[in-house]
C-alpha atoms as a PDB file:
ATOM      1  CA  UNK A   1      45.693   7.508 -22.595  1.00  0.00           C
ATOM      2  CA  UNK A   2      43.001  10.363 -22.330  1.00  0.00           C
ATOM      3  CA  UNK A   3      40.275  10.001 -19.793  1.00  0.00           C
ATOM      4  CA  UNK A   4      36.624   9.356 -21.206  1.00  0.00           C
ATOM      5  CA  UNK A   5      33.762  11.830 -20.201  1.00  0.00           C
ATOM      6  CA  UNK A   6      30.345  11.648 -21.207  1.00  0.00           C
ATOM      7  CA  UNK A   7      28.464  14.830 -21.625  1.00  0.00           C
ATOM      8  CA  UNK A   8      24.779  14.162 -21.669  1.00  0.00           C
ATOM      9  CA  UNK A   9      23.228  17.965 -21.916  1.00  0.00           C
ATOM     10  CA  UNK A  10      20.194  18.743 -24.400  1.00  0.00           C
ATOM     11  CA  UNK A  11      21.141  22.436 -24.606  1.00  0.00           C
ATOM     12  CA  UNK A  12      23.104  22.758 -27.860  1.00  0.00           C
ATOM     13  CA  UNK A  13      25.053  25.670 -27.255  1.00  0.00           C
ATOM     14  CA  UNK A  14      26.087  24.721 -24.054  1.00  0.00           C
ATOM     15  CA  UNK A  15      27.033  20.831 -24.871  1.00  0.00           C
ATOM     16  CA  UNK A  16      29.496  22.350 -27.467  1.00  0.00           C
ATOM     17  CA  UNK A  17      31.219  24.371 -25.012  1.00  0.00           C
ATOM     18  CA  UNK A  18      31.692  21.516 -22.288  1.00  0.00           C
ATOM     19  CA  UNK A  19      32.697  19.284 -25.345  1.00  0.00           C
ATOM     20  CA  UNK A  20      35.500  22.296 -26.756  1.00  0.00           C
ATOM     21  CA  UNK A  21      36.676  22.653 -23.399  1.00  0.00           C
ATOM     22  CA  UNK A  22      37.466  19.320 -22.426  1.00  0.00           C
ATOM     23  CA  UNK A  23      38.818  18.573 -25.604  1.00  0.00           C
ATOM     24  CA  UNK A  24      41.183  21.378 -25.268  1.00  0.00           C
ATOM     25  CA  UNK A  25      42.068  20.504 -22.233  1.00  0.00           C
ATOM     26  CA  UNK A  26      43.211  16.648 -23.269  1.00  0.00           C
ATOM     27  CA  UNK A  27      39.988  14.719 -22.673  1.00  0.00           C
ATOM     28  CA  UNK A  28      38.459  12.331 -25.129  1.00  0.00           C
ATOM     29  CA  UNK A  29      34.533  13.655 -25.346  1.00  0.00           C
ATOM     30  CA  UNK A  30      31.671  12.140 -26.152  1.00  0.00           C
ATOM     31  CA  UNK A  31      28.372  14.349 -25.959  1.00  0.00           C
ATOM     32  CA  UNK A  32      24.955  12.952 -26.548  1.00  0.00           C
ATOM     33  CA  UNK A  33      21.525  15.215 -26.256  1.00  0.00           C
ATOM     34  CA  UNK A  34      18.563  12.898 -25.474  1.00  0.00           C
ATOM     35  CA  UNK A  35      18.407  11.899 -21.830  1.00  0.00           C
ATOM     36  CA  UNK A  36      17.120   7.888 -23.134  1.00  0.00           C
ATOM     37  CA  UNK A  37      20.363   7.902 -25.382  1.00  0.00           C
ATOM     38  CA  UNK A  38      22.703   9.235 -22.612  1.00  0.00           C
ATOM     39  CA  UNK A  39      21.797   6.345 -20.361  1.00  0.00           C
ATOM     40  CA  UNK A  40      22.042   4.017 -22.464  1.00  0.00           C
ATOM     41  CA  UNK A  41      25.808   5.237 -23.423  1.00  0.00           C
ATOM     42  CA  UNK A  42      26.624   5.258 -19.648  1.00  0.00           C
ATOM     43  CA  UNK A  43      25.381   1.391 -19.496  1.00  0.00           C
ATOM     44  CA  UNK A  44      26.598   0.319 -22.501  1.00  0.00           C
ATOM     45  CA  UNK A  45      30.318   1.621 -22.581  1.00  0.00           C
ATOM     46  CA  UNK A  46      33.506   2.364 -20.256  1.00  0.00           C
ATOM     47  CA  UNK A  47      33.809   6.369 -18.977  1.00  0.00           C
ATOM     48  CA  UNK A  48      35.675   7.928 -16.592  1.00  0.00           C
ATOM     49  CA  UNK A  49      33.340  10.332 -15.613  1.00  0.00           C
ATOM     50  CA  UNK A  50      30.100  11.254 -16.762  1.00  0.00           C
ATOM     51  CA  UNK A  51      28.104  14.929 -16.606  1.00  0.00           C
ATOM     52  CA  UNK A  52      25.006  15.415 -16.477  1.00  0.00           C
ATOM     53  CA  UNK A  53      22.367  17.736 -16.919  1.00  0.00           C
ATOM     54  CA  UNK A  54      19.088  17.397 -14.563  1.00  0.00           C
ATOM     55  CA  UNK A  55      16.554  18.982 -17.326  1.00  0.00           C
ATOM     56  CA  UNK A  56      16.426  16.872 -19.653  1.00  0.00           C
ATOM     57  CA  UNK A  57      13.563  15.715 -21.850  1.00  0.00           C
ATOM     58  CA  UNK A  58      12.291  12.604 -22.106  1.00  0.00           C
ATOM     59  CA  UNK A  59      13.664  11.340 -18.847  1.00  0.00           C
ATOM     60  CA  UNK A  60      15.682  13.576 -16.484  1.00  0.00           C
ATOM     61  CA  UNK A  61      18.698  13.559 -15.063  1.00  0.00           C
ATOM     62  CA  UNK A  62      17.544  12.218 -11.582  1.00  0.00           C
ATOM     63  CA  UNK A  63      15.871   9.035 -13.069  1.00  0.00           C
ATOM     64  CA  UNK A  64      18.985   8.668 -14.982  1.00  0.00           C
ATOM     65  CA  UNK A  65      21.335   8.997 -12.059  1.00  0.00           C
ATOM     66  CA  UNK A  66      18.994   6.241 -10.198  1.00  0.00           C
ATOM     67  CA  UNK A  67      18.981   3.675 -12.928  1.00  0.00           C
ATOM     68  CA  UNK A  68      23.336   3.772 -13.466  1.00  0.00           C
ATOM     69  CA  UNK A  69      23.847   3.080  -9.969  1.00  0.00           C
ATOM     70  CA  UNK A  70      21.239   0.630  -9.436  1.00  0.00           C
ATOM     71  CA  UNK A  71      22.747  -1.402 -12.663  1.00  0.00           C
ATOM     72  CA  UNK A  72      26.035  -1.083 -10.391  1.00  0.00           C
ATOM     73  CA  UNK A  73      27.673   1.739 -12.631  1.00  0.00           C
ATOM     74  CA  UNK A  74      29.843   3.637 -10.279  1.00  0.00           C
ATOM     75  CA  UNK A  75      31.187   6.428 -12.639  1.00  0.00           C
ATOM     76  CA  UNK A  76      31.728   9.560 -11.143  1.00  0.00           C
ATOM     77  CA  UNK A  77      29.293  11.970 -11.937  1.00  0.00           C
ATOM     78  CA  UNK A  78      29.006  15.604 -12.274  1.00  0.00           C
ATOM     79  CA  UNK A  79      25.387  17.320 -12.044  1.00  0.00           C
ATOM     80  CA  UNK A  80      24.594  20.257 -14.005  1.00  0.00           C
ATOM     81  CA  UNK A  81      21.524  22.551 -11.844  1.00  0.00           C
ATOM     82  CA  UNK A  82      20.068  25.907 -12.335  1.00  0.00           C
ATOM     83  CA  UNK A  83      21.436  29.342 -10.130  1.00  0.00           C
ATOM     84  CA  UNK A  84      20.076  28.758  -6.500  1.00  0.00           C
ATOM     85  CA  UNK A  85      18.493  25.227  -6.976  1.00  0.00           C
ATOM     86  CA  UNK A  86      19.902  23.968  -3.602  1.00  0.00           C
ATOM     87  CA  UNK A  87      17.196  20.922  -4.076  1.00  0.00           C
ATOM     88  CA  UNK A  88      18.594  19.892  -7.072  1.00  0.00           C
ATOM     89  CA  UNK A  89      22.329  19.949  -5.573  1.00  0.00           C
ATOM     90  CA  UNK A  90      20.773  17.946  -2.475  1.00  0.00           C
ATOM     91  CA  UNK A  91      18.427  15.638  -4.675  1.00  0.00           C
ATOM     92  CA  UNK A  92      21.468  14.881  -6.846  1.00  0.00           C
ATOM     93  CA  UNK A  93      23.870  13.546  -4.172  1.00  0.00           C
ATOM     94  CA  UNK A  94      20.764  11.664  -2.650  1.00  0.00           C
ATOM     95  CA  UNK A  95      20.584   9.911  -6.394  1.00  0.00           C
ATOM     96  CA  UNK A  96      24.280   9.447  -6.333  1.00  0.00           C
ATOM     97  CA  UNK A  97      26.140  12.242  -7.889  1.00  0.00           C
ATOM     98  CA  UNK A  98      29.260  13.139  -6.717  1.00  0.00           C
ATOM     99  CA  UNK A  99      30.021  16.763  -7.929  1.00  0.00           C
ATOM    100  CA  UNK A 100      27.874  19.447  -9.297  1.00  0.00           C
ATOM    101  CA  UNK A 101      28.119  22.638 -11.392  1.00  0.00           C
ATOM    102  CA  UNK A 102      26.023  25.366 -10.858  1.00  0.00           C
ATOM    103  CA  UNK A 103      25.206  27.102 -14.043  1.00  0.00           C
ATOM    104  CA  UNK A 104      26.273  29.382 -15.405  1.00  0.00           C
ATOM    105  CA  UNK A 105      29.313  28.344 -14.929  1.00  0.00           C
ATOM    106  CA  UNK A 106      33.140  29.189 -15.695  1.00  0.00           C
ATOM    107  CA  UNK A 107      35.591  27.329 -17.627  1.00  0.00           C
ATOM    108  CA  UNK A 108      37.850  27.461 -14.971  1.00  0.00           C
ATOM    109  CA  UNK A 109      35.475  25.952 -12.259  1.00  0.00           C
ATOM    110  CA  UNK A 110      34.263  23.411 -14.963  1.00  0.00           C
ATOM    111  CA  UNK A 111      37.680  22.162 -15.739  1.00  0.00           C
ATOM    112  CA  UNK A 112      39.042  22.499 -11.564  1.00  0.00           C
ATOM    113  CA  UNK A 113      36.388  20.442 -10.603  1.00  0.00           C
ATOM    114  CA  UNK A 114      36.682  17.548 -13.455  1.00  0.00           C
ATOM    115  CA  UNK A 115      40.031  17.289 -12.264  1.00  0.00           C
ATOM    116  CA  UNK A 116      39.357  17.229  -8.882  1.00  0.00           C
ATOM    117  CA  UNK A 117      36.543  14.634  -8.826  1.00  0.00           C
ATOM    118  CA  UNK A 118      38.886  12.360 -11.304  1.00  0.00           C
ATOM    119  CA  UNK A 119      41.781  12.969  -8.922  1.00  0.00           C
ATOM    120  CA  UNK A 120      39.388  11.721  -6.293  1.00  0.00           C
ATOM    121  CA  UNK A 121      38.260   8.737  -7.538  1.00  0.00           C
ATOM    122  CA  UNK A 122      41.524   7.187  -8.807  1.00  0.00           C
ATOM    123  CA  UNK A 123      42.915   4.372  -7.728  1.00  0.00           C
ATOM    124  CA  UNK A 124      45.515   6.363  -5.787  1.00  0.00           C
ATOM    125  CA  UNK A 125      42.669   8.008  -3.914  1.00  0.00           C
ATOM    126  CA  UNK A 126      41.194   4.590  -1.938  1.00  0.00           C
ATOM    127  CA  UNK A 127      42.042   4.848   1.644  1.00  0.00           C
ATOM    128  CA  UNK A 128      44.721   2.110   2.226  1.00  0.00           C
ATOM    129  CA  UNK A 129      43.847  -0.398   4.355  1.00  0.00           C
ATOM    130  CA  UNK A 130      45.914  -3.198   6.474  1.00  0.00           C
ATOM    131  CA  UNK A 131      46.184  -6.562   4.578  1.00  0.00           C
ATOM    132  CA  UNK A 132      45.226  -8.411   7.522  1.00  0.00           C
ATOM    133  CA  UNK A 133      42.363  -6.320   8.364  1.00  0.00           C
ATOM    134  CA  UNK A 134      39.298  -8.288   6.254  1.00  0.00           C
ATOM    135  CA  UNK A 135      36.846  -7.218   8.681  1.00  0.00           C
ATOM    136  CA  UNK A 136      35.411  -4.864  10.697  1.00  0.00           C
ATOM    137  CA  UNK A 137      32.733  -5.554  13.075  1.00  0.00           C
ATOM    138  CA  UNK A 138      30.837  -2.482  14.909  1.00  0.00           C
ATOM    139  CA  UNK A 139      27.756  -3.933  17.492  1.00  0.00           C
ATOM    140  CA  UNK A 140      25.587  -5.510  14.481  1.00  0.00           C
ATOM    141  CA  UNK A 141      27.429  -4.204  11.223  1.00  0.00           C
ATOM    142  CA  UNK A 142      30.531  -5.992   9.604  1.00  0.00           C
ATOM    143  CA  UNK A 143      32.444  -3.784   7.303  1.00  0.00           C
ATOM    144  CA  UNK A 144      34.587  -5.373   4.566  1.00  0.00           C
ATOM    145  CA  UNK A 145      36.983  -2.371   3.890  1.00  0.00           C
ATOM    146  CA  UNK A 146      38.190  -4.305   0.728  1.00  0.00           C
ATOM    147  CA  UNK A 147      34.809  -5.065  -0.839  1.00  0.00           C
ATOM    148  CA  UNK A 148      33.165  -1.802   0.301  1.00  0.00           C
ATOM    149  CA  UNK A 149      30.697  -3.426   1.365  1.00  0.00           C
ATOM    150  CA  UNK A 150      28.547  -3.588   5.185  1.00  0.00           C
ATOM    151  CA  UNK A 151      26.151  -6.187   6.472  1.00  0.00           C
ATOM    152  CA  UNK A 152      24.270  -4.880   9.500  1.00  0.00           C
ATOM    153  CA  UNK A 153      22.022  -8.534  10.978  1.00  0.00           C
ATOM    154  CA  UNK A 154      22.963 -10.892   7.931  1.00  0.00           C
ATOM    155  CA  UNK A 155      21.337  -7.986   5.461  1.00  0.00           C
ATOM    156  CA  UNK A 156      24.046  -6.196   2.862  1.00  0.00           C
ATOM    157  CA  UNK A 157      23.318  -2.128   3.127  1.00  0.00           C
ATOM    158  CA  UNK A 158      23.901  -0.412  -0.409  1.00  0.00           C
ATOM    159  CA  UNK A 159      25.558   2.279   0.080  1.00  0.00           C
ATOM    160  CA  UNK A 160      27.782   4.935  -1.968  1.00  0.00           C
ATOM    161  CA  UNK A 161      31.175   5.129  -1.934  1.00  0.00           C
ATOM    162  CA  UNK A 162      31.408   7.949  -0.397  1.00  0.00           C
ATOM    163  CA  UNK A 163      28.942   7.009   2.524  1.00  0.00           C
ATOM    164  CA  UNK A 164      30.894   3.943   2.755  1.00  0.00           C
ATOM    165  CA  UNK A 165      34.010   5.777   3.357  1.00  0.00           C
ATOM    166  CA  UNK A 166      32.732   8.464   5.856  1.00  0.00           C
ATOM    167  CA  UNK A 167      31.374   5.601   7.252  1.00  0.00           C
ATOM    168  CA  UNK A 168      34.993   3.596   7.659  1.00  0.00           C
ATOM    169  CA  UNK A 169      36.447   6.896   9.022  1.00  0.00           C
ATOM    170  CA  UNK A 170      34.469   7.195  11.993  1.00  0.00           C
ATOM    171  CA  UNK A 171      34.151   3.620  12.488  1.00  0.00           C
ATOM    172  CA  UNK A 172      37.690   4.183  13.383  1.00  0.00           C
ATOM    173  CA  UNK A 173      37.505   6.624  15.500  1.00  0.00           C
ATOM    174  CA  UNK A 174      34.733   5.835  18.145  1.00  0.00           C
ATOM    175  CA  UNK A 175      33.050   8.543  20.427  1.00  0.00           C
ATOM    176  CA  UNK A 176      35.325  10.851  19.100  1.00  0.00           C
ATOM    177  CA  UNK A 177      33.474  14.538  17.679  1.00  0.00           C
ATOM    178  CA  UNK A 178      34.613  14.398  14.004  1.00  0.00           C
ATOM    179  CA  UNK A 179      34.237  17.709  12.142  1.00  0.00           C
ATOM    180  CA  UNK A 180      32.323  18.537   8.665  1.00  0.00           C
ATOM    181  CA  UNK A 181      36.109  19.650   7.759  1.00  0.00           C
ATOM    182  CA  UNK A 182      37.958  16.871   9.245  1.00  0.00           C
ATOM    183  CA  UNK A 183      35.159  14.431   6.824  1.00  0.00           C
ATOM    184  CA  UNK A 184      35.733  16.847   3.415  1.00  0.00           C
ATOM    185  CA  UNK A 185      39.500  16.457   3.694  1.00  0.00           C
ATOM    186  CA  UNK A 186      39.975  13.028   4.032  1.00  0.00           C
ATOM    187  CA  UNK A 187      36.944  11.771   2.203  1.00  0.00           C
ATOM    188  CA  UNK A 188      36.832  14.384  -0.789  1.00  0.00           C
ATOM    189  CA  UNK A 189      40.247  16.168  -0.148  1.00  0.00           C
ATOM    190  CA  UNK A 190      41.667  18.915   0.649  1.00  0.00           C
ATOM    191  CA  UNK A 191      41.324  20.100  -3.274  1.00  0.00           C
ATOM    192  CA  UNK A 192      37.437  19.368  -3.182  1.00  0.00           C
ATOM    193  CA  UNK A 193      35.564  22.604  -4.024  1.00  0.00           C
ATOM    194  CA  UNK A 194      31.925  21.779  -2.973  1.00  0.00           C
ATOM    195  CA  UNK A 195      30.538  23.031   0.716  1.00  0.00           C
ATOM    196  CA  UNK A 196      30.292  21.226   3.774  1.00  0.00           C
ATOM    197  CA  UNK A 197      26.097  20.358   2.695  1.00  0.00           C
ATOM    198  CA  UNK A 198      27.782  17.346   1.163  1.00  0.00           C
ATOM    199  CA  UNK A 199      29.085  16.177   3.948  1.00  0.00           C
ATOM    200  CA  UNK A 200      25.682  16.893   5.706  1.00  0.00           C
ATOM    201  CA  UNK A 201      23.951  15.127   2.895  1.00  0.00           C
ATOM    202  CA  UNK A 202      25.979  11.846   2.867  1.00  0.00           C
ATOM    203  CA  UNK A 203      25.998  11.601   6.767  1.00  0.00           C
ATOM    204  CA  UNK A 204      22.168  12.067   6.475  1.00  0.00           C
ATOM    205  CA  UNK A 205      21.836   9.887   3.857  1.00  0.00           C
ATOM    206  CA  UNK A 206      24.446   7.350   6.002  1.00  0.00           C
ATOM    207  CA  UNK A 207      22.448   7.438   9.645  1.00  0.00           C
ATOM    208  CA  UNK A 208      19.081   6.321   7.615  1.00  0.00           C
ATOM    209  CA  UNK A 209      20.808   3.122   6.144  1.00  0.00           C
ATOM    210  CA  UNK A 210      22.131   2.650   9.243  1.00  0.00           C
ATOM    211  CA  UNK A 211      18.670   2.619  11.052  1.00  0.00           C
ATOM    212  CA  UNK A 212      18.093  -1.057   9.647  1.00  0.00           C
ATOM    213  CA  UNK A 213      20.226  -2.140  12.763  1.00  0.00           C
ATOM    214  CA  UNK A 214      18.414  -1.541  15.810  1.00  0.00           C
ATOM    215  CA  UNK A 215      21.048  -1.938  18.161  1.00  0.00           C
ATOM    216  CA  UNK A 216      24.119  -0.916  15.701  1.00  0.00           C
ATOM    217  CA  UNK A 217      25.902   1.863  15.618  1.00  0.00           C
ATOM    218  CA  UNK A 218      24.485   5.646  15.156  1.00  0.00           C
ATOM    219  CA  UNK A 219      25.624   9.120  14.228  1.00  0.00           C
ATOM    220  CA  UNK A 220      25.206  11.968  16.463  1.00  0.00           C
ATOM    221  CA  UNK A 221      25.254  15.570  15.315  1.00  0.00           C
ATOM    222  CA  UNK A 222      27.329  18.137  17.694  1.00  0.00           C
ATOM    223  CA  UNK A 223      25.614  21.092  16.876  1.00  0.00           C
ATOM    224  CA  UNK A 224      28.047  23.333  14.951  1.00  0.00           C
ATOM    225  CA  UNK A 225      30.718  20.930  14.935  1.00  0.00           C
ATOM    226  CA  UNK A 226      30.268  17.973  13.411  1.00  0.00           C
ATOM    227  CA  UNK A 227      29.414  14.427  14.308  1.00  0.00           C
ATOM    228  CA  UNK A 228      30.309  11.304  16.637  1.00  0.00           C
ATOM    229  CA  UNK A 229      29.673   7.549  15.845  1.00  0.00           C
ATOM    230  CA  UNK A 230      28.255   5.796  19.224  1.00  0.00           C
ATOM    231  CA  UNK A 231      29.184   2.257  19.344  1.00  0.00           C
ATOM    232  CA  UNK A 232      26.946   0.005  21.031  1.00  0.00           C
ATOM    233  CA  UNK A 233      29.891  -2.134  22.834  1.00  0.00           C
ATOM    234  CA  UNK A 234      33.492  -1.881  21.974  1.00  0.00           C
ATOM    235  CA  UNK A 235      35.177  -1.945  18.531  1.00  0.00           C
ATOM    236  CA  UNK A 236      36.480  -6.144  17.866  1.00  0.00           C
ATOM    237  CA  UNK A 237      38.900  -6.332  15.438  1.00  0.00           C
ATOM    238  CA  UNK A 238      39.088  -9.265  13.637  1.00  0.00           C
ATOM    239  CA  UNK A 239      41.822 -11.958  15.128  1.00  0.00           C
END
């Protein structure tokens, strides 16, 4: 069965190229060209990944981004931003994007990095994770690896699925220096074309939820290296 993408993009010429492409290229499209529309498409039926242009009239693509995940829609989503707009790219992953296209853009990079965000968020892709193990407990936080999900002093933390997983990683490793490429391989994979600012702006984005806890666990930077998780007393597995 072909995977679903939503297009939402206003610009016409453009929004007929994504749609051509990814047709071509085996994907069932669907392109819509009001922002309003667009989210209500995402809410309303099944995709498999949405993209998404920021400028967009009526509401943008930042408001939209905000409003899917906090209605719990965790599609993958692909950002479209203007040549040199690193505060789009940044703004975008803080909304909850997980892949962006700078335009203007190649066919080649547009397809490669459909594929690779798809790859990534397959089923195939979750990190697997001991039967027995139903919790994790880390000085105030308790992480349910099957549930994504983290309490830290009886209060659930939202966070993204890929903050949750960076997250689970280091959890794992305790005091140990972790590098920006060591978090892109196994988080994103080794296929993942984006720079190591995502990484920087999930484990930013990560350390602030984390701050609710006042004695739990926090995330040092190693300047030029990467980062270590200090653990307030030892790691307890659950018995």
């Amino acid at each position: 069965m072909s995977q679903k993408v939503l297009v939402i993009e206003d610009e016409p010429t453009l929004a007929r190229l994504l749609s051509y492409n990814l047709t071509q290229d085996g994907y069932e499209t669907t392109v819509v060209v009001h922002g309003a529309e667009g989210l209500q498409t995402a809410l309303q039926r099944s995709f498999d990944l949405v993209i998404l242009d920021i400028m967009l009239p009526e509401i943008n693509g930042f408001e939209i981004l905000t409003k899917l995940r906090q209605n719990g829609v965790r599609t993958p989503v692909i950002i479209l931003t203007a040549r040199n707009a690193e505060e789009e790219v940044v703004q975008g992953l803080k909304h909850g994007a997980d892949d962006y296209i700078t335009k203007p853009f190649g066919v080649a990079e547009l397809l490669a990095r459909v594929s690779a965000v798809l790859r990534r968020s397959g089923i195939e892709d979750v990190r697997e994770i001991d039967a027995s193990e139903k919790v994790i407990t880390a000085g105030e936080l308790s992480i349910y690896p099957e549930k994504y999900e983290v309490i830290v002093n009886g209060e659930s933390i939202p966070l993204r699925p890929k903050e949750f997983e960076v997250l689970l990683y280091m959890v794992q490793r305790p005091g140990m220096v972790i590098t920006r490429d060591d978090l892109m391989n196994v988080v994103w994979g080794f296929d993942y074309i984006g720079g190591q600012r995502t990484v920087d702006v999930h484990v930013s984005s990560l350390r602030k939820k984390l701050e609710l806890g006042q004695q739990s666990v926090q995330i040092e930077s190693i300047r030029g290296v990467g980062y270590k998780l200090v653990m307030p007393k030892r790691l307890v597995q659950p018995k």
